[in-house]
PDB file of N, CA and C in Angstrom:
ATOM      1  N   UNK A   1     -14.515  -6.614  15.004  1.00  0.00           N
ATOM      2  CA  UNK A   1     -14.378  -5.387  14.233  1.00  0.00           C
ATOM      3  C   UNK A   1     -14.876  -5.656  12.808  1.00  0.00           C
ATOM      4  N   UNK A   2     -15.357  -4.575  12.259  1.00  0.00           N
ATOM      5  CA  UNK A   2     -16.434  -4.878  11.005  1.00  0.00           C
ATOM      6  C   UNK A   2     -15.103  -4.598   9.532  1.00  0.00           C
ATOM      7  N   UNK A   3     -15.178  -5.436   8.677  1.00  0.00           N
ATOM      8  CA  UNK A   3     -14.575  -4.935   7.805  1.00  0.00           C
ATOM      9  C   UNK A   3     -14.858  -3.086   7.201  1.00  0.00           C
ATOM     10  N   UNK A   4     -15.464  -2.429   7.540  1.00  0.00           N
ATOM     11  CA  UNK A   4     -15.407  -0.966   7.279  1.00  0.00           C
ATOM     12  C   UNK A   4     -14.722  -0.468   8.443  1.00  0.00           C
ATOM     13  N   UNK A   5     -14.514  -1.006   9.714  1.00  0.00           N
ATOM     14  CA  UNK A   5     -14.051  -0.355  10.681  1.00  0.00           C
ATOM     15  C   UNK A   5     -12.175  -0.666  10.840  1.00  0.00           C
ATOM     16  N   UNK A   6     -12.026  -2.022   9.996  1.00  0.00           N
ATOM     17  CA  UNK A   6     -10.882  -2.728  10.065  1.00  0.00           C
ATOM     18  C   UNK A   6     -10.189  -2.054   8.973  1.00  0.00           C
ATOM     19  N   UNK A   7     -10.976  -1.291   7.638  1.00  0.00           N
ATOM     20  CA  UNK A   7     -10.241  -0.135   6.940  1.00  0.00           C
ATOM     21  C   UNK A   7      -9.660   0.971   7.157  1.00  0.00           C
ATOM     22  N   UNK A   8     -10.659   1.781   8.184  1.00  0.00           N
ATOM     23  CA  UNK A   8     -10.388   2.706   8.552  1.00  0.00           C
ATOM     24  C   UNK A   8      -9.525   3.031   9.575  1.00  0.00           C
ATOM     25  N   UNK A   9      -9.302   1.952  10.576  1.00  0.00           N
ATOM     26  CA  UNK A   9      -8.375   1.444  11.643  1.00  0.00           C
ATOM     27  C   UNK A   9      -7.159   1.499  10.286  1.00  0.00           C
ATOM     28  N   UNK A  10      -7.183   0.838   9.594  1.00  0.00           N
ATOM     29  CA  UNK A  10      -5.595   0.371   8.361  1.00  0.00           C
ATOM     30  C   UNK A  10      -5.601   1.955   7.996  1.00  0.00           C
ATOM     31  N   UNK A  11      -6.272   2.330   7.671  1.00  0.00           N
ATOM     32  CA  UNK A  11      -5.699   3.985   7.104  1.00  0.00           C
ATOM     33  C   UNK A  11      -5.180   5.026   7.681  1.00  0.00           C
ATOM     34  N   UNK A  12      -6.201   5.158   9.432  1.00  0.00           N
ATOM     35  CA  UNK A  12      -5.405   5.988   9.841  1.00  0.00           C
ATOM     36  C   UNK A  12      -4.137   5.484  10.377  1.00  0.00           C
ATOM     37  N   UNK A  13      -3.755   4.492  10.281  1.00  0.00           N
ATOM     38  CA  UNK A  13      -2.264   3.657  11.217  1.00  0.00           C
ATOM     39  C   UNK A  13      -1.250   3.968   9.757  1.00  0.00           C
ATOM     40  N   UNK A  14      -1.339   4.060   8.660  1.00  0.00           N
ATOM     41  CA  UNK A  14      -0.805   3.539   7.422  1.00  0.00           C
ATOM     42  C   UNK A  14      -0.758   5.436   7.166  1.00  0.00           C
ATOM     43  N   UNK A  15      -1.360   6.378   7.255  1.00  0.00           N
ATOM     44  CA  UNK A  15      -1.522   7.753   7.226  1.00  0.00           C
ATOM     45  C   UNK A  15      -0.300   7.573   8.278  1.00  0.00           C
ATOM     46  N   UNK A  16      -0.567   7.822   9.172  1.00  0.00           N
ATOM     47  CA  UNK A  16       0.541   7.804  10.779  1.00  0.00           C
ATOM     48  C   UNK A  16       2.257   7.421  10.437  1.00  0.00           C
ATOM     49  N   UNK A  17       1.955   6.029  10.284  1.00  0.00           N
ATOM     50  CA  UNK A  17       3.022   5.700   9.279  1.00  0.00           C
ATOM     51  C   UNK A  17       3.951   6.373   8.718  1.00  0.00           C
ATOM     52  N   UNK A  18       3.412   6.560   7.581  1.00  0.00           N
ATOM     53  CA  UNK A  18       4.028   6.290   6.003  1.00  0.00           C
ATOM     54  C   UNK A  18       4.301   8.672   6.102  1.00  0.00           C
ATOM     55  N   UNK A  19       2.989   8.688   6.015  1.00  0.00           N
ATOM     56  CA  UNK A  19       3.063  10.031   5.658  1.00  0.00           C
ATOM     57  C   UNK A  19       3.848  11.574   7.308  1.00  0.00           C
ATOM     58  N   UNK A  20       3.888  10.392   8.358  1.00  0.00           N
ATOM     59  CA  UNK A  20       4.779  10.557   9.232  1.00  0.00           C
ATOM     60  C   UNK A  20       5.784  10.307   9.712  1.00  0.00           C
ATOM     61  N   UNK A  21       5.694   9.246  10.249  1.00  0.00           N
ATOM     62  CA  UNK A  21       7.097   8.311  10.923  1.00  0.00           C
ATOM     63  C   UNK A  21       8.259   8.303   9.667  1.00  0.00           C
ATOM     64  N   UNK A  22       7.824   7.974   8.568  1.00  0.00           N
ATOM     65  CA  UNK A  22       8.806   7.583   7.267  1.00  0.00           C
ATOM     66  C   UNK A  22       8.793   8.889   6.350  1.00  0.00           C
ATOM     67  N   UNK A  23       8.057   9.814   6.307  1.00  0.00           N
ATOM     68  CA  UNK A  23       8.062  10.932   5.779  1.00  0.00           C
ATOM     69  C   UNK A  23       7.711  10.417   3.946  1.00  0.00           C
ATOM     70  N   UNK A  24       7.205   9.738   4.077  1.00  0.00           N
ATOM     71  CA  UNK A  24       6.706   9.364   2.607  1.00  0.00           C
ATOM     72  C   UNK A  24       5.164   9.785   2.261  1.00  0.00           C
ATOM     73  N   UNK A  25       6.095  10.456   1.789  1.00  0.00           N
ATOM     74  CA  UNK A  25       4.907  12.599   1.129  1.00  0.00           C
ATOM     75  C   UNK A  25       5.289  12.376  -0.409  1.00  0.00           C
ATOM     76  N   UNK A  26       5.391  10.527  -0.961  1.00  0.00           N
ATOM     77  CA  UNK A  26       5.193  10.584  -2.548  1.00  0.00           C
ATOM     78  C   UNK A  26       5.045   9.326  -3.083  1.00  0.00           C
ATOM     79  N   UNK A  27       4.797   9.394  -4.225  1.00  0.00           N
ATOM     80  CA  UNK A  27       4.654   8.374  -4.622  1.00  0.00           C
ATOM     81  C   UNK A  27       5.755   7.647  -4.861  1.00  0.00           C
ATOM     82  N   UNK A  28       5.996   6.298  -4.067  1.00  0.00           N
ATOM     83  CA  UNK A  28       7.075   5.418  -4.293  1.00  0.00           C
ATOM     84  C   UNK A  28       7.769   4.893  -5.799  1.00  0.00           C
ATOM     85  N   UNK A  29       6.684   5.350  -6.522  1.00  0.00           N
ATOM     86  CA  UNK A  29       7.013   4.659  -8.123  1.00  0.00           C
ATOM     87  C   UNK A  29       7.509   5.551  -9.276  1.00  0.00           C
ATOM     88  N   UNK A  30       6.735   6.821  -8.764  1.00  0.00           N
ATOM     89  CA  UNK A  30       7.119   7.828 -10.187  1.00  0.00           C
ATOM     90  C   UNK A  30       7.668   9.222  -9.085  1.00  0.00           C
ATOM     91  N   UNK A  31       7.171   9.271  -7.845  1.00  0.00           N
ATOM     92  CA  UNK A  31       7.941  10.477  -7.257  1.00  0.00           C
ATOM     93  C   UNK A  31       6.842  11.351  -7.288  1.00  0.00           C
ATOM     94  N   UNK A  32       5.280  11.755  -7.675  1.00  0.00           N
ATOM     95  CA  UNK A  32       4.799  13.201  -7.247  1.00  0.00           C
ATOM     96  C   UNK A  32       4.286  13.332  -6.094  1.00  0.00           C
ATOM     97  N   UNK A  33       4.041  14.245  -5.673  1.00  0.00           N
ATOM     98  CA  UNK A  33       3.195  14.126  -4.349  1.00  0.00           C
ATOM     99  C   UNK A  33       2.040  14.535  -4.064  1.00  0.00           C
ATOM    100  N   UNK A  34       1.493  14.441  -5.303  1.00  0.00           N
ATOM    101  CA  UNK A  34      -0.050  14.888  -4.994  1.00  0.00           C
ATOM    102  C   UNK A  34      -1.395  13.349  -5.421  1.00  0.00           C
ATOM    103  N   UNK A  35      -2.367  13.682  -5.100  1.00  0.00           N
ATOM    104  CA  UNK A  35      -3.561  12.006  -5.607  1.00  0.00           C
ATOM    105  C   UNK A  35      -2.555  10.957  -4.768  1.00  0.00           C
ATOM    106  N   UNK A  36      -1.742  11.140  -3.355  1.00  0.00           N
ATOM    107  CA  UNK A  36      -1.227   9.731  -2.825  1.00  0.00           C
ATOM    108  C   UNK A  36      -2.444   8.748  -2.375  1.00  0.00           C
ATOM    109  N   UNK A  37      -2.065   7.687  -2.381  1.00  0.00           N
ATOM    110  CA  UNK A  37      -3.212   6.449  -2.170  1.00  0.00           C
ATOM    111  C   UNK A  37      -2.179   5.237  -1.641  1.00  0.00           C
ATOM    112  N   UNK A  38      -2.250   4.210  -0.715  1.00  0.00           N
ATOM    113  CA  UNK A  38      -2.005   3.083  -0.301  1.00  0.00           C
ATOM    114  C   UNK A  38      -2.208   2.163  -1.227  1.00  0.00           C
ATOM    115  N   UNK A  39      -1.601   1.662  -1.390  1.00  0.00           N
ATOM    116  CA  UNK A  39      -1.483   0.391  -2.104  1.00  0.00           C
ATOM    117  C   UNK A  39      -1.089  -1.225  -1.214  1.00  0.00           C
ATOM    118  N   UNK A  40      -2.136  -2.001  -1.797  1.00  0.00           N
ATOM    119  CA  UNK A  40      -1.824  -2.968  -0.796  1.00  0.00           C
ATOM    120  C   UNK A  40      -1.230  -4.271  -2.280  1.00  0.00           C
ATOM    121  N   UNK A  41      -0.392  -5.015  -1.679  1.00  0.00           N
ATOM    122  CA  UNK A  41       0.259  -6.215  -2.516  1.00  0.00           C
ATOM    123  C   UNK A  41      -0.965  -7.198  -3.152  1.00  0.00           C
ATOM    124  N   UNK A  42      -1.700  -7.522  -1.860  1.00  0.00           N
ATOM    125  CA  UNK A  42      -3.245  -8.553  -2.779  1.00  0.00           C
ATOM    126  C   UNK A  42      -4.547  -6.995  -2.414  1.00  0.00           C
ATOM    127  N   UNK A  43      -5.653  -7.815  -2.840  1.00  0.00           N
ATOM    128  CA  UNK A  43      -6.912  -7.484  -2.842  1.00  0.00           C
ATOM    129  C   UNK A  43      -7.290  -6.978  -1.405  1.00  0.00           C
ATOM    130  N   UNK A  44      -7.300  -5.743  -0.499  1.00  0.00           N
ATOM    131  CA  UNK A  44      -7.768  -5.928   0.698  1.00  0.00           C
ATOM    132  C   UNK A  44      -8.376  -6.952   1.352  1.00  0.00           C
ATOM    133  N   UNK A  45      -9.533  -7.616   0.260  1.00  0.00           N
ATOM    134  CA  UNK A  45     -10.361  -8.483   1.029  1.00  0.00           C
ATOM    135  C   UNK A  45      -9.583  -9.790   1.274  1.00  0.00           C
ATOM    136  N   UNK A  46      -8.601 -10.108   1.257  1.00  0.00           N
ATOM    137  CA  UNK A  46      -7.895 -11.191   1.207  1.00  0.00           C
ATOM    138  C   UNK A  46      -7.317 -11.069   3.024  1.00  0.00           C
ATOM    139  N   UNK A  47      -6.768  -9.536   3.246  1.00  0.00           N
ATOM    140  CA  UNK A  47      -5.975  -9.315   4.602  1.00  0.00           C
ATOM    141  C   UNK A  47      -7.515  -9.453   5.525  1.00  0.00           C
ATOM    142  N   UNK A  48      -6.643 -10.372   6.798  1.00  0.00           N
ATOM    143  CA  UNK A  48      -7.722 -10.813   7.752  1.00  0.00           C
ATOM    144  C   UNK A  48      -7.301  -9.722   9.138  1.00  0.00           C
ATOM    145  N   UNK A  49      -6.466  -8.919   9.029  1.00  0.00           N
ATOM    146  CA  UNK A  49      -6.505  -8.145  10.054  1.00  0.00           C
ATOM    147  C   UNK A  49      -5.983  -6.725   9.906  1.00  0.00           C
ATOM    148  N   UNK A  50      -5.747  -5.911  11.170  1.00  0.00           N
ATOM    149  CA  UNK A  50      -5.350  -4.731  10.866  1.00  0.00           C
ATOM    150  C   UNK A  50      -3.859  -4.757  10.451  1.00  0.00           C
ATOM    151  N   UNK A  51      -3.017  -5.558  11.256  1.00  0.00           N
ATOM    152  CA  UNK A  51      -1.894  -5.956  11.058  1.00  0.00           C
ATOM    153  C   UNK A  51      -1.375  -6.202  10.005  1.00  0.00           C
ATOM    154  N   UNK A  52      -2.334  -7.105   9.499  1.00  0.00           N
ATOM    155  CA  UNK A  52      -2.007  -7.073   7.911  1.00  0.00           C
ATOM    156  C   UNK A  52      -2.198  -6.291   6.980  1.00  0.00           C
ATOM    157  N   UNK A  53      -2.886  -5.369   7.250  1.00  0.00           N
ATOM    158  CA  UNK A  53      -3.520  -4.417   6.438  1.00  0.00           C
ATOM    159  C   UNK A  53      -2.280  -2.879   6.693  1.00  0.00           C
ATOM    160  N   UNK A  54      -1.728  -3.293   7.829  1.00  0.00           N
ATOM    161  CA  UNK A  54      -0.562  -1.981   7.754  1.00  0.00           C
ATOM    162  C   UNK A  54       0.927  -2.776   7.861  1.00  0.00           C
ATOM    163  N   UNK A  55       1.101  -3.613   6.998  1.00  0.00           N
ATOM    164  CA  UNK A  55       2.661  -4.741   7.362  1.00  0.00           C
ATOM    165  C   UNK A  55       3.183  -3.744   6.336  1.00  0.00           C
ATOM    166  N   UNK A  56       4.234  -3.004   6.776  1.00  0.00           N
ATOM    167  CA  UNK A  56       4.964  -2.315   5.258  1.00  0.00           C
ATOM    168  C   UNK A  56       5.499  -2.915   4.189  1.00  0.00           C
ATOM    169  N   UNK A  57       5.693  -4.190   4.468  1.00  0.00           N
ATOM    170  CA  UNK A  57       5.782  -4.674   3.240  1.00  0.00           C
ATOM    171  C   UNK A  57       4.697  -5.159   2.331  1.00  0.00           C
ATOM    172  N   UNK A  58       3.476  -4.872   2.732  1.00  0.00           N
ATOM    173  CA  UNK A  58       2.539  -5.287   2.089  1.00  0.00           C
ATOM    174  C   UNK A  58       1.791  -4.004   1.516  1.00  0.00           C
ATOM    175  N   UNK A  59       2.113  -2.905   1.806  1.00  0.00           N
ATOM    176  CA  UNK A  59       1.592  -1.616   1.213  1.00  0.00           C
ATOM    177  C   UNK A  59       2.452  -0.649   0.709  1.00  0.00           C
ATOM    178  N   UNK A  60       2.280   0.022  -0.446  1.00  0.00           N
ATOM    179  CA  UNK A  60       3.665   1.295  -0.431  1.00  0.00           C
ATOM    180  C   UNK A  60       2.530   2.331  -1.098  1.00  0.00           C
ATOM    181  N   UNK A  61       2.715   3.260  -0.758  1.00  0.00           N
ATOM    182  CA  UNK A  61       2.414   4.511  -1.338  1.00  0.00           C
ATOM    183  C   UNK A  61       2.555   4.816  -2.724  1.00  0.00           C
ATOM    184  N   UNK A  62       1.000   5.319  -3.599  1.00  0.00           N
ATOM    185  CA  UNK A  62       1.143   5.447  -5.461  1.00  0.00           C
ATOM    186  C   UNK A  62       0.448   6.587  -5.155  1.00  0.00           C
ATOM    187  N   UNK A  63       0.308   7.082  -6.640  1.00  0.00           N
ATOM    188  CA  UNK A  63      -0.447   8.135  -7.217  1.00  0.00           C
ATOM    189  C   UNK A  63      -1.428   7.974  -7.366  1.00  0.00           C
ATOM    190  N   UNK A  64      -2.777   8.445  -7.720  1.00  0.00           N
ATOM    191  CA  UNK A  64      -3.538   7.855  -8.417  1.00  0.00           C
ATOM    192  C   UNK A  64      -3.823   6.668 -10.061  1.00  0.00           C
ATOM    193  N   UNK A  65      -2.642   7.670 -10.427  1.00  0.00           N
ATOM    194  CA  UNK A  65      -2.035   7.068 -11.848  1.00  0.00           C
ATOM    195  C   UNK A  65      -1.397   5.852 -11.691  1.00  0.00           C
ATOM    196  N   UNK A  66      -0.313   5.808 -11.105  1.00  0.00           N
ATOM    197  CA  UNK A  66       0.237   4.220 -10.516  1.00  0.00           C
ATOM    198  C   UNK A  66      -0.320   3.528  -9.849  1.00  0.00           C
ATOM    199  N   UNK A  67      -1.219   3.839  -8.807  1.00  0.00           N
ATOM    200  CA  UNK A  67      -2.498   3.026  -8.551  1.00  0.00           C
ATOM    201  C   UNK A  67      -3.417   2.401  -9.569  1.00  0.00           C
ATOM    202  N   UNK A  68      -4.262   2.889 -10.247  1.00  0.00           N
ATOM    203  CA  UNK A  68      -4.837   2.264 -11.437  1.00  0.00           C
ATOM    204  C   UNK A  68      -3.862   1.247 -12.624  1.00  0.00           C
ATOM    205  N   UNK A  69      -2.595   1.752 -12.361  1.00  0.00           N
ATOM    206  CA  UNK A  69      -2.306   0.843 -13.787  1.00  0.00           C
ATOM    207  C   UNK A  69      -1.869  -0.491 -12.781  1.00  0.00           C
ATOM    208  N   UNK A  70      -1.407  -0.664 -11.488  1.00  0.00           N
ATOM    209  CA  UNK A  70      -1.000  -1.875 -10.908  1.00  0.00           C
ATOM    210  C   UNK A  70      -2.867  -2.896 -10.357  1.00  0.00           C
ATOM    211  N   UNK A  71      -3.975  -1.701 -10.237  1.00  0.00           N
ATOM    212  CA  UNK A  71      -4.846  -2.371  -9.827  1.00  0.00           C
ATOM    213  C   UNK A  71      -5.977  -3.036 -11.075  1.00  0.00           C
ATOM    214  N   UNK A  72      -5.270  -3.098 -12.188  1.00  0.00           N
ATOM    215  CA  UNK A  72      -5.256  -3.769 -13.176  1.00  0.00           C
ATOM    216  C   UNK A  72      -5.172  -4.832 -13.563  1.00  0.00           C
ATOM    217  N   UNK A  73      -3.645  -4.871 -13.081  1.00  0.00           N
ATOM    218  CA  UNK A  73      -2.879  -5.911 -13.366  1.00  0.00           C
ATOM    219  C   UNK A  73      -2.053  -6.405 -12.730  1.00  0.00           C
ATOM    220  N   UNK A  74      -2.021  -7.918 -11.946  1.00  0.00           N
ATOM    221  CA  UNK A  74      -1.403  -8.467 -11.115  1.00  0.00           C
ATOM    222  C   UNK A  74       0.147  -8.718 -11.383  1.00  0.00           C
ATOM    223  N   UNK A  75       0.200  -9.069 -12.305  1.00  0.00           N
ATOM    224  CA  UNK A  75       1.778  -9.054 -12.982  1.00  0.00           C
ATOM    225  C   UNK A  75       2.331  -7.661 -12.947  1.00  0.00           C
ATOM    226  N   UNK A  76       1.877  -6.708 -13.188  1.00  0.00           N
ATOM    227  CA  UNK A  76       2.437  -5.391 -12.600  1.00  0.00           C
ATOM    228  C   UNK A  76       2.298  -5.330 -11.003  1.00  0.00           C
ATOM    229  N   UNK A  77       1.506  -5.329 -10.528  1.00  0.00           N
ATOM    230  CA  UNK A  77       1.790  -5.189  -9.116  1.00  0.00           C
ATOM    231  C   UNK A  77       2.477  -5.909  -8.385  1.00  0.00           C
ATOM    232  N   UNK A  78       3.178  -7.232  -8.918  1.00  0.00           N
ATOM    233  CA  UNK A  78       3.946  -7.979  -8.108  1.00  0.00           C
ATOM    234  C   UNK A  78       5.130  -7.464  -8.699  1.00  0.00           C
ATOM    235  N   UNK A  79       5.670  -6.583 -10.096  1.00  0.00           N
ATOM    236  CA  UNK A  79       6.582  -6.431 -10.442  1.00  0.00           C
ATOM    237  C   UNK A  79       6.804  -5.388  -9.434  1.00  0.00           C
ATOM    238  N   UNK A  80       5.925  -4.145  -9.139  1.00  0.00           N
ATOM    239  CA  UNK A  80       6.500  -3.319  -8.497  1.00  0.00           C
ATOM    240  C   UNK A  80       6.709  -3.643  -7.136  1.00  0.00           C
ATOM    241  N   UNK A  81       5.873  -4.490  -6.346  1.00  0.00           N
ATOM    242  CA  UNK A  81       5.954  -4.750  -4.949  1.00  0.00           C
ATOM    243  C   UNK A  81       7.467  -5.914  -5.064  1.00  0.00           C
ATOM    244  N   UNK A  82       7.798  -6.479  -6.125  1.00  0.00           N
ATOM    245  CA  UNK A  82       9.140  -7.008  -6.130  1.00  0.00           C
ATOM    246  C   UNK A  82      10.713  -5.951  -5.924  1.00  0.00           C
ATOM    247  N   UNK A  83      10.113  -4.556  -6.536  1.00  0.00           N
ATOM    248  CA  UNK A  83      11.084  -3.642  -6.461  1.00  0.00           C
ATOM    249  C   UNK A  83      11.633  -3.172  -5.423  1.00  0.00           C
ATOM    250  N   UNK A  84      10.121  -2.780  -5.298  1.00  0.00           N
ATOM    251  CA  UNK A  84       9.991  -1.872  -3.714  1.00  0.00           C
ATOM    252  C   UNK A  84      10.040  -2.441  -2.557  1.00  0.00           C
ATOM    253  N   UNK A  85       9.113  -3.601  -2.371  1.00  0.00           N
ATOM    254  CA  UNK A  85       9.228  -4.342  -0.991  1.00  0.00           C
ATOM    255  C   UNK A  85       9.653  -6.070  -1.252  1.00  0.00           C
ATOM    256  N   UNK A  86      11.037  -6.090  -1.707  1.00  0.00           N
ATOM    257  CA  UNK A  86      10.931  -7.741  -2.361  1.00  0.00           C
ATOM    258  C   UNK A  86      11.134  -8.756  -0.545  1.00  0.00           C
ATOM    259  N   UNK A  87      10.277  -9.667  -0.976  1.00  0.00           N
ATOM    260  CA  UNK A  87       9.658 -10.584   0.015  1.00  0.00           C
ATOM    261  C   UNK A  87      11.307 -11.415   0.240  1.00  0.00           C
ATOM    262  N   UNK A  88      11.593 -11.210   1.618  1.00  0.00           N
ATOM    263  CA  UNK A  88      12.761 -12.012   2.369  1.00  0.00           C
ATOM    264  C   UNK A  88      12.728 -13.351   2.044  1.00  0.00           C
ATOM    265  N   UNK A  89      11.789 -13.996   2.187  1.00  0.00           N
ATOM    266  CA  UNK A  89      11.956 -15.527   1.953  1.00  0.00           C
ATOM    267  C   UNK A  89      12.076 -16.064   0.408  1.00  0.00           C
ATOM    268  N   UNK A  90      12.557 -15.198  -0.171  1.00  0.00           N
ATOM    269  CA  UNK A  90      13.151 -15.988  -1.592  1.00  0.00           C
ATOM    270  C   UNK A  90      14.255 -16.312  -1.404  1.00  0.00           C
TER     271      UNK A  90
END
């Protein structure tokens, strides 16, 4: 599977998901519900599969606005993925 096909496989599963199964119709960080976007914990290009690319703890739902300020900055995005999805093995 081609990395463009291994995205689009992650989006519609992560759409299915998030904006179904879990009813998460907002942004996890500030609450609106409009500009939603996936957010992943590292760099997509880092996840080697689809699996990884839809692990809920490795993605949560932003705004556009909270998207840009975490895909900035790594120290913000681990602060919020510490909030929202803090990693079991600490």
């Amino acid at each position: 599977m081609s990395r463009t096909q291994m995205n689009a496989e992650a989006l519609r599963i992560n759409k299915e998901n998030f904006f179904g199964k879990l009813d998460r119709n907002y942004c996890e960080s500030c609450g609106v519900s409009f500009g939603l976007s996936f957010a992943h914990r590292q760099k997509r290009r880092h996840y080697r599969t689809v699996k990884e690319l839809t692990d809920y703890n490795e993605v949560i739902v932003l705004c556009l606005r909270e998207h840009q300020i975490i895909e900035k900055s790594q120290g913000k995005t681990r602060e919020l993925f510490d909030r929202l999805r803090p990693r079991r093995d600490k």
